[in-house]
C-alpha atoms as a PDB file:
ATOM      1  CA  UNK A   1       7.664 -30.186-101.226  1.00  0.00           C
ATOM      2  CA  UNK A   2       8.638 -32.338 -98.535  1.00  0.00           C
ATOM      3  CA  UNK A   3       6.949 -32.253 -95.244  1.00  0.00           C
ATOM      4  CA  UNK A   4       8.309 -31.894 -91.075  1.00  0.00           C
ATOM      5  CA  UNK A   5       8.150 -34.413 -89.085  1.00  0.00           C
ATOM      6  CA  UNK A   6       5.663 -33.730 -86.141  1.00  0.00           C
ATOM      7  CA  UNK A   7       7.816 -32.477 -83.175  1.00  0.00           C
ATOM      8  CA  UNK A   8       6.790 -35.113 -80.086  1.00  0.00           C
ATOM      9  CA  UNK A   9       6.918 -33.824 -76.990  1.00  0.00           C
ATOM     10  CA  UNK A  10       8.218 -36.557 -75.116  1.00  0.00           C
ATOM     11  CA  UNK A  11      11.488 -35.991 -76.629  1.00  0.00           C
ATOM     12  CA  UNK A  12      14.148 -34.409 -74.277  1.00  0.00           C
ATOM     13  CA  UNK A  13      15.631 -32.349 -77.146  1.00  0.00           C
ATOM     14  CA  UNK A  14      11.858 -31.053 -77.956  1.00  0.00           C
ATOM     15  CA  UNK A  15      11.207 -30.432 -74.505  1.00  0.00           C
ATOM     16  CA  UNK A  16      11.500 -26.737 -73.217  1.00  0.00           C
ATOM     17  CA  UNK A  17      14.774 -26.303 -71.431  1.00  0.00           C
ATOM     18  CA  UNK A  18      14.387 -25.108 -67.744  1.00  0.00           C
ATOM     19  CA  UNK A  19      16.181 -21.500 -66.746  1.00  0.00           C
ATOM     20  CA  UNK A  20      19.817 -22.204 -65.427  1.00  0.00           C
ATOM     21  CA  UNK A  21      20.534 -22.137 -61.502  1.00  0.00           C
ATOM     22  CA  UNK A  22      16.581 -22.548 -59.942  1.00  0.00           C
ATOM     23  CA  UNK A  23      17.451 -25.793 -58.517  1.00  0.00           C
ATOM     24  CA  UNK A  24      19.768 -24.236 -56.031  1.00  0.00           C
ATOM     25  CA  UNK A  25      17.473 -21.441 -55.311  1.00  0.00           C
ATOM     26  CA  UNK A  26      14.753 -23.622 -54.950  1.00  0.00           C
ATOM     27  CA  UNK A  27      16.325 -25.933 -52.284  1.00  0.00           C
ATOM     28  CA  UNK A  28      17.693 -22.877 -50.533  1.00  0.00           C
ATOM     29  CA  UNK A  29      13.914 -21.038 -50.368  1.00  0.00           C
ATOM     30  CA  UNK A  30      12.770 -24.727 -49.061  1.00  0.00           C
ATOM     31  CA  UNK A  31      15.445 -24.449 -46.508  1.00  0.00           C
ATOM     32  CA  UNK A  32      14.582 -21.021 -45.107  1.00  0.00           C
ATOM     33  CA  UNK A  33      10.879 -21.662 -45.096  1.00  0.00           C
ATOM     34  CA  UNK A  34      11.869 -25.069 -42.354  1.00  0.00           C
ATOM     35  CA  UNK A  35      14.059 -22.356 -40.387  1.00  0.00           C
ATOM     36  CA  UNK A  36      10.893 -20.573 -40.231  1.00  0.00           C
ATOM     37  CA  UNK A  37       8.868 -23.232 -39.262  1.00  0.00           C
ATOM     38  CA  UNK A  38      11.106 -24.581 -36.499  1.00  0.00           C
ATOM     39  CA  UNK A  39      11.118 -21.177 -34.825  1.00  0.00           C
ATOM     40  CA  UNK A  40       7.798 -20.362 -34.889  1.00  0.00           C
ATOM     41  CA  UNK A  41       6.813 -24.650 -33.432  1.00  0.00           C
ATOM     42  CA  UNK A  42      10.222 -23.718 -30.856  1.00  0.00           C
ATOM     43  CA  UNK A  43       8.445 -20.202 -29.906  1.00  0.00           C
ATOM     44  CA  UNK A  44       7.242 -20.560 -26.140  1.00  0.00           C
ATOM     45  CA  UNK A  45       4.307 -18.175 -27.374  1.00  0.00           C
ATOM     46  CA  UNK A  46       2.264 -16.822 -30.536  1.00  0.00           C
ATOM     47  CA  UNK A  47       3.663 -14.284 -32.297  1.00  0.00           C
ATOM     48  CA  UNK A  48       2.601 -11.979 -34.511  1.00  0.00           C
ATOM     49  CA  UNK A  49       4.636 -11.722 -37.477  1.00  0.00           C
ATOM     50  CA  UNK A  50       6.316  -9.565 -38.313  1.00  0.00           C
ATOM     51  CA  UNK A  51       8.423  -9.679 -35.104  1.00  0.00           C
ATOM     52  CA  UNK A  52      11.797  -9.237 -33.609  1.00  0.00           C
ATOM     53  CA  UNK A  53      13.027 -12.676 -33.216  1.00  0.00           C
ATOM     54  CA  UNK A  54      15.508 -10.995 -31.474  1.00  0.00           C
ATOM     55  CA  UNK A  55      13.188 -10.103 -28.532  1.00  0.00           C
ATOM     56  CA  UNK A  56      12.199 -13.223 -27.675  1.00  0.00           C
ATOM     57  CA  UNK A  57      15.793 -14.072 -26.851  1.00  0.00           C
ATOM     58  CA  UNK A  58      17.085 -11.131 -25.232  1.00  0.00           C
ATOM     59  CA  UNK A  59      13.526  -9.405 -23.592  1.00  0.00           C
ATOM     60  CA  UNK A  60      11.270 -12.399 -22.987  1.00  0.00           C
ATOM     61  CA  UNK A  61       9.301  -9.822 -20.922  1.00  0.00           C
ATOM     62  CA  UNK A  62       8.274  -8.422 -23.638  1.00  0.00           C
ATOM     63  CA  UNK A  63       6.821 -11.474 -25.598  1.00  0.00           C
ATOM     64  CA  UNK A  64       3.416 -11.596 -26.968  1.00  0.00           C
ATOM     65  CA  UNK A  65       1.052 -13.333 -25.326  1.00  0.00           C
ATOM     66  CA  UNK A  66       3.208 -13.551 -21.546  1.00  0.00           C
ATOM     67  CA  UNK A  67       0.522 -13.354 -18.619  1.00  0.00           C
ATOM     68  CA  UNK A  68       1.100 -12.961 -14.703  1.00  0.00           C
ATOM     69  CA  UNK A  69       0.621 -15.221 -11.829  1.00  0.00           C
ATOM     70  CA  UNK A  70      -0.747 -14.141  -8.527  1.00  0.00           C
ATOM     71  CA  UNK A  71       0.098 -15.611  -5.279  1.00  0.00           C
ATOM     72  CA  UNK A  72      -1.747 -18.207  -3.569  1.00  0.00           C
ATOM     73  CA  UNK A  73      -1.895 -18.879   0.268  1.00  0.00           C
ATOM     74  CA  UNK A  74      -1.499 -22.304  -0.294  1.00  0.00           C
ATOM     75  CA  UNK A  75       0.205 -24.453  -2.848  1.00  0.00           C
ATOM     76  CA  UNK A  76      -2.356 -25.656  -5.421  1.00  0.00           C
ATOM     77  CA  UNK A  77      -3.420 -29.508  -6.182  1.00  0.00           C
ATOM     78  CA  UNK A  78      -1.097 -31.787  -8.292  1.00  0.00           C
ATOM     79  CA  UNK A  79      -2.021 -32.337 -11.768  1.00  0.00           C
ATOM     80  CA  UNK A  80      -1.397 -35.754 -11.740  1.00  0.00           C
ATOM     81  CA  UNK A  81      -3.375 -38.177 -10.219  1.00  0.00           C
ATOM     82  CA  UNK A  82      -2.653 -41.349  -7.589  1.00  0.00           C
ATOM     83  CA  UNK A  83       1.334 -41.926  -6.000  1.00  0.00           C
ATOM     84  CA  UNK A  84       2.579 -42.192  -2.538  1.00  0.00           C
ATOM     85  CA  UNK A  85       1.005 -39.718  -1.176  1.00  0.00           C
ATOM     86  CA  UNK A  86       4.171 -38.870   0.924  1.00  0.00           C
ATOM     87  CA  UNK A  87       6.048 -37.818  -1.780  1.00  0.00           C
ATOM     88  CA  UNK A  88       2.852 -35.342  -3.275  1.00  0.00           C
ATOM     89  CA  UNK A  89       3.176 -33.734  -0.209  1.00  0.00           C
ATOM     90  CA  UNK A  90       6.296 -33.071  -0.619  1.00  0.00           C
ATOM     91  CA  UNK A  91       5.920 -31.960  -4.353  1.00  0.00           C
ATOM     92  CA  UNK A  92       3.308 -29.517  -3.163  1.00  0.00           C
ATOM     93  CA  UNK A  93       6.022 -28.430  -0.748  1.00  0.00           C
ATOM     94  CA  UNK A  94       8.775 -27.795  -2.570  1.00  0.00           C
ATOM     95  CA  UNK A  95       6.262 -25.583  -4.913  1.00  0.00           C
ATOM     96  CA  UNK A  96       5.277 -23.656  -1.712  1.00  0.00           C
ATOM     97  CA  UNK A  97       8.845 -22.325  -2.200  1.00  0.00           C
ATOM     98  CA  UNK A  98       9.453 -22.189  -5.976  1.00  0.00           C
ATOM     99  CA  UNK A  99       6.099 -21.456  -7.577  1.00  0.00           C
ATOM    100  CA  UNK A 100       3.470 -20.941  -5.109  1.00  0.00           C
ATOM    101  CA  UNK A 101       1.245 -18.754  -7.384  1.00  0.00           C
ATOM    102  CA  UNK A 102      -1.927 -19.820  -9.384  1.00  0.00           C
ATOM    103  CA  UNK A 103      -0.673 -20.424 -12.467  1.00  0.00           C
ATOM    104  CA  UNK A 104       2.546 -22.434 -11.187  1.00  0.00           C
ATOM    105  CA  UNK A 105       3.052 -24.669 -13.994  1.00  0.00           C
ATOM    106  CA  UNK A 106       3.394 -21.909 -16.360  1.00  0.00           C
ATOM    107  CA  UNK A 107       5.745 -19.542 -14.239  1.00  0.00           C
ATOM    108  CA  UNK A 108       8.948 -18.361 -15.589  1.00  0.00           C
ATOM    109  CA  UNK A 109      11.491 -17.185 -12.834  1.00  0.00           C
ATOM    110  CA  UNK A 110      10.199 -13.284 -12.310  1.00  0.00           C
ATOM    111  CA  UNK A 111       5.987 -14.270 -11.896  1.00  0.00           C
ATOM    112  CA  UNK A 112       5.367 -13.948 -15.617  1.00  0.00           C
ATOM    113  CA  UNK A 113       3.386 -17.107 -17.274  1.00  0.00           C
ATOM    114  CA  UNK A 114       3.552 -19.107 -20.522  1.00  0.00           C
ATOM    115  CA  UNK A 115       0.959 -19.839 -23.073  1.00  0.00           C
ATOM    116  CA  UNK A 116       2.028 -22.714 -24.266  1.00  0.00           C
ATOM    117  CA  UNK A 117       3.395 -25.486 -22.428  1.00  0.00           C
ATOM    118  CA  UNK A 118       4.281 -28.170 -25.140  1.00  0.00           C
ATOM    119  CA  UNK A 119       8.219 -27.311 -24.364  1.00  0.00           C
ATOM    120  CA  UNK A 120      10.375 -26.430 -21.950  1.00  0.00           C
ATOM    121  CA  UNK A 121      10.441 -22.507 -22.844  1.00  0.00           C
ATOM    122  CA  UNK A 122      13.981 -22.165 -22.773  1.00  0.00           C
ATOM    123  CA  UNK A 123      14.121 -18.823 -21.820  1.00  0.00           C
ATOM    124  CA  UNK A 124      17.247 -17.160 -20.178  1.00  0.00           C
ATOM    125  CA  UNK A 125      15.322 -14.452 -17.835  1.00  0.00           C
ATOM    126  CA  UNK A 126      17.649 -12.086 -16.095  1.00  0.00           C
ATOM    127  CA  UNK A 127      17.787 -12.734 -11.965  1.00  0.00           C
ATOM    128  CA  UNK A 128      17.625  -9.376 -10.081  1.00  0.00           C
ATOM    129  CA  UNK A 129      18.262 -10.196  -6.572  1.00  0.00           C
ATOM    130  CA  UNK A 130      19.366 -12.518  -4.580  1.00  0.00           C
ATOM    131  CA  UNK A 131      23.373 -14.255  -4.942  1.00  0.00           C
ATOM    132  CA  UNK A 132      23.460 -14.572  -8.351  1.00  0.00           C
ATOM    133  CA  UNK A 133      22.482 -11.057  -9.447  1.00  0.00           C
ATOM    134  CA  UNK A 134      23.389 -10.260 -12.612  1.00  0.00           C
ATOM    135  CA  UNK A 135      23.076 -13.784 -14.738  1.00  0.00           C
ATOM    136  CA  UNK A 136      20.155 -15.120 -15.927  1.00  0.00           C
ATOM    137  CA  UNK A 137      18.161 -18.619 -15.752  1.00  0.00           C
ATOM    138  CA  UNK A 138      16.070 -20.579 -17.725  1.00  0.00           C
ATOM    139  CA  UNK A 139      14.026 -22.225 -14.753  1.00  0.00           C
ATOM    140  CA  UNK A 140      10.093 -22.667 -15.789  1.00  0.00           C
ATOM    141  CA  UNK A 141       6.972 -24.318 -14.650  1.00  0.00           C
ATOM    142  CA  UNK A 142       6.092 -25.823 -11.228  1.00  0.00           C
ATOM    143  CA  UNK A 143       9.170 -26.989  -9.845  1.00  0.00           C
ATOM    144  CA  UNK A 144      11.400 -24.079 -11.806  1.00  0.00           C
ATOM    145  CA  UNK A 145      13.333 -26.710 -13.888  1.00  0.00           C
ATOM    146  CA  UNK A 146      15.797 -24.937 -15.680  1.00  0.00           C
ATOM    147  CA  UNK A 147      16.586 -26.262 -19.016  1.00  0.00           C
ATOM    148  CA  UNK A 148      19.288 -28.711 -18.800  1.00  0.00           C
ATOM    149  CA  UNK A 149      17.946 -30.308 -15.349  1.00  0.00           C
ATOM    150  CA  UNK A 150      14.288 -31.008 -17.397  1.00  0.00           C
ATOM    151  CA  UNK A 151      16.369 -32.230 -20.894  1.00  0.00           C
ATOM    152  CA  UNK A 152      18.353 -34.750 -18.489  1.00  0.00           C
ATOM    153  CA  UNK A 153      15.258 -35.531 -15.835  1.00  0.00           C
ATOM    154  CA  UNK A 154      12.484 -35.916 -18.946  1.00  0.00           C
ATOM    155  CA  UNK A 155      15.069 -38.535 -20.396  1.00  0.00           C
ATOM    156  CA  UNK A 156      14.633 -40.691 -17.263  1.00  0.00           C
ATOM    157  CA  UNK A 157      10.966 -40.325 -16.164  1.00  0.00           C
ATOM    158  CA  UNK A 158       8.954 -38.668 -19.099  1.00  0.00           C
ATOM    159  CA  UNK A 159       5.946 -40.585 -19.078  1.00  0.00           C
ATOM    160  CA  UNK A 160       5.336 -40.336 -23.029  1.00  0.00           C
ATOM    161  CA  UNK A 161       8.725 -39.571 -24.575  1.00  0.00           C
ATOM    162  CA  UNK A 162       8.658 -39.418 -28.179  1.00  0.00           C
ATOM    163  CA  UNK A 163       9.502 -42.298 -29.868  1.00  0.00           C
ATOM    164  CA  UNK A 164      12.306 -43.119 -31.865  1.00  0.00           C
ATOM    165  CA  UNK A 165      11.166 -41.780 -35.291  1.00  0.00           C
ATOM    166  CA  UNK A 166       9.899 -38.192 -33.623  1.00  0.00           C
ATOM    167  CA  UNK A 167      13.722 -37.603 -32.527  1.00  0.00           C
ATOM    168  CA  UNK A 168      13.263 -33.436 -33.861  1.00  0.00           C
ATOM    169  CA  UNK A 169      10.394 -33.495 -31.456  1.00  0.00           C
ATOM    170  CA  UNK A 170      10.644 -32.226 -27.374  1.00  0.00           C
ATOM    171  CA  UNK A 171       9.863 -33.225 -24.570  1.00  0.00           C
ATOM    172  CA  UNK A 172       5.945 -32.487 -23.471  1.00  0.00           C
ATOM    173  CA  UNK A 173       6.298 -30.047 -20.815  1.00  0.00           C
ATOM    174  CA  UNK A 174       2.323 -30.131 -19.828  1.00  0.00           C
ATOM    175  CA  UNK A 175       1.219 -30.184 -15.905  1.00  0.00           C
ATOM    176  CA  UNK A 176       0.853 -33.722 -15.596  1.00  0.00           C
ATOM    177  CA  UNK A 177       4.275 -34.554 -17.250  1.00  0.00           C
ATOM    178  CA  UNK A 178       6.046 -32.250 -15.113  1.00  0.00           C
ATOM    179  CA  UNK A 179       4.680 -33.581 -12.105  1.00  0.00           C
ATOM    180  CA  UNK A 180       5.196 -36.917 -13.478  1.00  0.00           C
ATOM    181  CA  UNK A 181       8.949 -36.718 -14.178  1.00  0.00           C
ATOM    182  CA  UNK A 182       9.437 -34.536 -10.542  1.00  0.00           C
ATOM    183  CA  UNK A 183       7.376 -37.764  -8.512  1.00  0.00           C
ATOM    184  CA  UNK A 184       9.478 -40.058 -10.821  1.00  0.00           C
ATOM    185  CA  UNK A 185      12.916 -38.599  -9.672  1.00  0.00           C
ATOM    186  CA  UNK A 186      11.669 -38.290  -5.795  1.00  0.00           C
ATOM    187  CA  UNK A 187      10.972 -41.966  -5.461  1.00  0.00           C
ATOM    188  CA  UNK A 188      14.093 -42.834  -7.216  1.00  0.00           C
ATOM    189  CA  UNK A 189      16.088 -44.140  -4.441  1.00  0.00           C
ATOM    190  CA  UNK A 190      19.286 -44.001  -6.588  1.00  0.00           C
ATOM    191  CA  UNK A 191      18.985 -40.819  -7.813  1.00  0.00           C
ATOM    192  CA  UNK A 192      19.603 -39.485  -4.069  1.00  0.00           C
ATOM    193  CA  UNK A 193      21.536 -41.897  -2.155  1.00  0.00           C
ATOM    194  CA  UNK A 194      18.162 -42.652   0.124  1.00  0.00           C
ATOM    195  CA  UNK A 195      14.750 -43.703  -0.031  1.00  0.00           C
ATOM    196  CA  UNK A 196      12.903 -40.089   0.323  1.00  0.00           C
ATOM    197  CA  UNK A 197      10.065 -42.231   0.454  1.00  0.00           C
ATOM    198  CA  UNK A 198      10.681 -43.400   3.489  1.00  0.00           C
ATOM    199  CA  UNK A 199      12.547 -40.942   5.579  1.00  0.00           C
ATOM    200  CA  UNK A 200       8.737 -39.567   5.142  1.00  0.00           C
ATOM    201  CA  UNK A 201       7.388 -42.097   6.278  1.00  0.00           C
ATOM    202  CA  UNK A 202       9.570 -41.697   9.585  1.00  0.00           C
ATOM    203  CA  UNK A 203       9.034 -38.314   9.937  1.00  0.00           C
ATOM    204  CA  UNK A 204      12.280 -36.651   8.516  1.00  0.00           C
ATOM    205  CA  UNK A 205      10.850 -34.154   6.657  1.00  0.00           C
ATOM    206  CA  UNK A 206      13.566 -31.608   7.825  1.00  0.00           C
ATOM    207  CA  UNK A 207      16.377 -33.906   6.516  1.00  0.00           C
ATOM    208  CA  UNK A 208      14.535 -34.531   3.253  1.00  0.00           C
ATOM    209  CA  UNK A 209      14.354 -30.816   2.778  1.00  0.00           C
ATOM    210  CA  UNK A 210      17.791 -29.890   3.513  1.00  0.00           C
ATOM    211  CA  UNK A 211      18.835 -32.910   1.238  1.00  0.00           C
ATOM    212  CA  UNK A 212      17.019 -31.285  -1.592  1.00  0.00           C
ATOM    213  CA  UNK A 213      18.312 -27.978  -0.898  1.00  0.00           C
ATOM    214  CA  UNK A 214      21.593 -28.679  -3.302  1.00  0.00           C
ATOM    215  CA  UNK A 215      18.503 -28.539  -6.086  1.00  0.00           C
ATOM    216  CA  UNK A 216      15.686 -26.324  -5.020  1.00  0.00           C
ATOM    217  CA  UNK A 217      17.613 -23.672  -3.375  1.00  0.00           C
ATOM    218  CA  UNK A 218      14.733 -22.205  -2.026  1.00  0.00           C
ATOM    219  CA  UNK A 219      14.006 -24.620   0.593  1.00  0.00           C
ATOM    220  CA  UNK A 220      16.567 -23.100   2.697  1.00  0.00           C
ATOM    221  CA  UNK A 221      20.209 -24.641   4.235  1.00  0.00           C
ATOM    222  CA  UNK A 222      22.321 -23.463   1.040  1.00  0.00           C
ATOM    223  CA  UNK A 223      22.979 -19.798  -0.491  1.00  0.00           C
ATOM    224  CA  UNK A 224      19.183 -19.285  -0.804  1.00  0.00           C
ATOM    225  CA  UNK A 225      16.044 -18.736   0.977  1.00  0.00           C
ATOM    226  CA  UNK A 226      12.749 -17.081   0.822  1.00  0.00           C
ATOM    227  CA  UNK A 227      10.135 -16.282   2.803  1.00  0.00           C
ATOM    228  CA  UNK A 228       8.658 -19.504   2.630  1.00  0.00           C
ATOM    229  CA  UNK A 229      11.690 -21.622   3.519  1.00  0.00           C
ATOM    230  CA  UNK A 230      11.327 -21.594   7.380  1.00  0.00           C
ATOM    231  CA  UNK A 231       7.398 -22.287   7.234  1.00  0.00           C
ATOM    232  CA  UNK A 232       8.126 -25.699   5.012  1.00  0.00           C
ATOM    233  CA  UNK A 233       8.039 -28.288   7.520  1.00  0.00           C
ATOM    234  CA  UNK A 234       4.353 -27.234   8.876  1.00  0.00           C
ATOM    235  CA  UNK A 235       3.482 -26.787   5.290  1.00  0.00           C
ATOM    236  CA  UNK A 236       4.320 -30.280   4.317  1.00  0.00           C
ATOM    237  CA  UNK A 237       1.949 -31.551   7.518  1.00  0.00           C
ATOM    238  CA  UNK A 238      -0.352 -29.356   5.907  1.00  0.00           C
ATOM    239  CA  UNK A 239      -0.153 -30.970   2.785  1.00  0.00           C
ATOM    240  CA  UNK A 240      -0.158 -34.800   4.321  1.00  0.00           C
ATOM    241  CA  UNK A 241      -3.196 -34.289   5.974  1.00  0.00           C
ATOM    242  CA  UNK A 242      -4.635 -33.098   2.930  1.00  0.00           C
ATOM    243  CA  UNK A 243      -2.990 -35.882   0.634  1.00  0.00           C
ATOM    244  CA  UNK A 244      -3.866 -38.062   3.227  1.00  0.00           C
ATOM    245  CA  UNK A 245      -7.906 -36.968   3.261  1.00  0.00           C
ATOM    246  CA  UNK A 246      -7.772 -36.791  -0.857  1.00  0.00           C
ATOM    247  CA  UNK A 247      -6.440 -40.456  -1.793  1.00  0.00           C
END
C-alpha cells in the first residue's frame, strides 16, 4: 500500500486560497477610514461622534466645543515678542477695530471663539448686518483673516511653514504665527507701495489707516465702519506709548 506524500505548506497549490474580491474591499475600507481621519485633524473643534458633519459646515454656531469672547476696553498685548514697535502699535490698532475682545485670536466673525487654533478654521459664518448682509465669511482670529488672504499671506511670512515633505499639512494658525505673518506683511514695503514703517515714524497714522482700509474695512474710509473706527488714531498713541514703555 503505497503511501502520500506529506502536503508542504509552502507550496502555492497547498496553500489555502483567499475569498475572491477582499482586496478591493479592503483598499476601499482603508480609504474611508483616511476620509475620516482628515475630517476629524481638518475639524476646527472636538467632536463627539456620532455627529452631523453637516453642521459644522452649514451651522458652525452650533459646533461643539465653540466659546464666546467678551469685550475689552483696550486691545490686548501681542503674542509675539520684539519688532518695530511702530508697527505693534499699529497691529494692536487695527485689532481695536476687528477683534477687540479677550479672546481675539480665537474669534470667528459673530464673537464666538475656537478651540483649536492649529488651522485656519475655514468656516463660512453668515454676516447679519452691515453692506454685505446676506453672504457669509470665513474671517478668524486676531486680525479676521479670511481664508484665502491667510493661505496667500502664511505663504509669504509664516514663520515655520511646513516643509516640503509635510505638503498635506496647514498652515499653524497659533497667536504668535498670526501676529508673525500680519507684522511680516506691514513692514513689507512692497506689499503696499510705501514704507508703513515709516509714515509712522512721521506721524501719518491717519494715512496709514485709510491705506489699510481696502483690507480691514473696519478702520473706516471704505463701505465699513464701526464704532471704533473714528477713535483709531488716539488709540494707536495709546498703544505707542505703551509699545514704547514695554520694549
Amino acid at each position: 500500500m503505497s503511501s502520500q506524500p506529506p502536503i508542504d505548506p509552502l507550496k502555492e497549490e497547498n496553500a489555502p486560497s483567499a475569498p475572491s474580491g477582499y482586496g478591493p474591499l479592503l483598499i476601499t475600507i482603508l480609504m474611508f477610514l483616511g476620509v475620516i481621519s482628515l475630517l476629524f485633524h481638518w475639524s476646527p473643534v472636538s467632536l463627539n461622534w456620532p455627529y452631523s458633519l453637516s453642521k459644522v459646515w452649514f451651522n458652525p454656531g452650533s459646533l461643539l466645543g465653540l466659546g464666546s469672547a467678551n469685550w475689552v476696553t483696550s486691545p490686548l498685548p501681542l503674542a509675539m515678542a520684539g519688532g518695530d514697535p511702530h508697527i505693534r502699535a499699529l497691529m494692536r490698532t487695527i485689532s481695536a477695530s476687528e477683534s477687540n475682545m479677550d479672546r481675539p485670536y480665537h474669534l470667528l466673525y459673530g464673537g464666538q471663539t475656537l478651540k483649536q487654533l492649529t488651522h485656519h478654521p475655514d468656516l463660512c459664518i453668515p454676516i447679519e448686518t452691515g453692506p454685505n448682509v446676506g453672504d457669509c465669511t470665513t474671517a478668524a482670529g486676531r486680525y479676521q483673516f479670511l481664508t484665502t488672504t491667510w493661505q496667500s499671506k502664511a505663504e509669504q511670512y509664516h514663520p515655520e511653514p511646513p516643509v516640503w515633505f509635510e505638503f498635506w499639512q496647514s498652515y499653524d494658525f497659533s497667536p504668535k504665527a498670526q501676529d508673525m505673518v500680519v507684522y511680516r506683511w506691514l513692514s513689507d514695503p512692497d506689499a503696499w507701495g510705501v514704507d508703513i514703517a515709516q509714515q509712522l515714524k512721521a506721524g501719518e497714522i491717519t494715512s496709514v489707516l485709510e491705506l489699510l482700509s481696502g483690507t480691514w474695512t473696519s478702520l473706516g474710509y471704505g463701505i465699513e465702519t464701526n464704532s471704533m473706527s473714528s477713535q483709531l488714531p488716539s488709540i494707536y498713541d495709546d498703544m505707542l506709548e505703551e509699545e514704547l514703555s514695554n520694549p
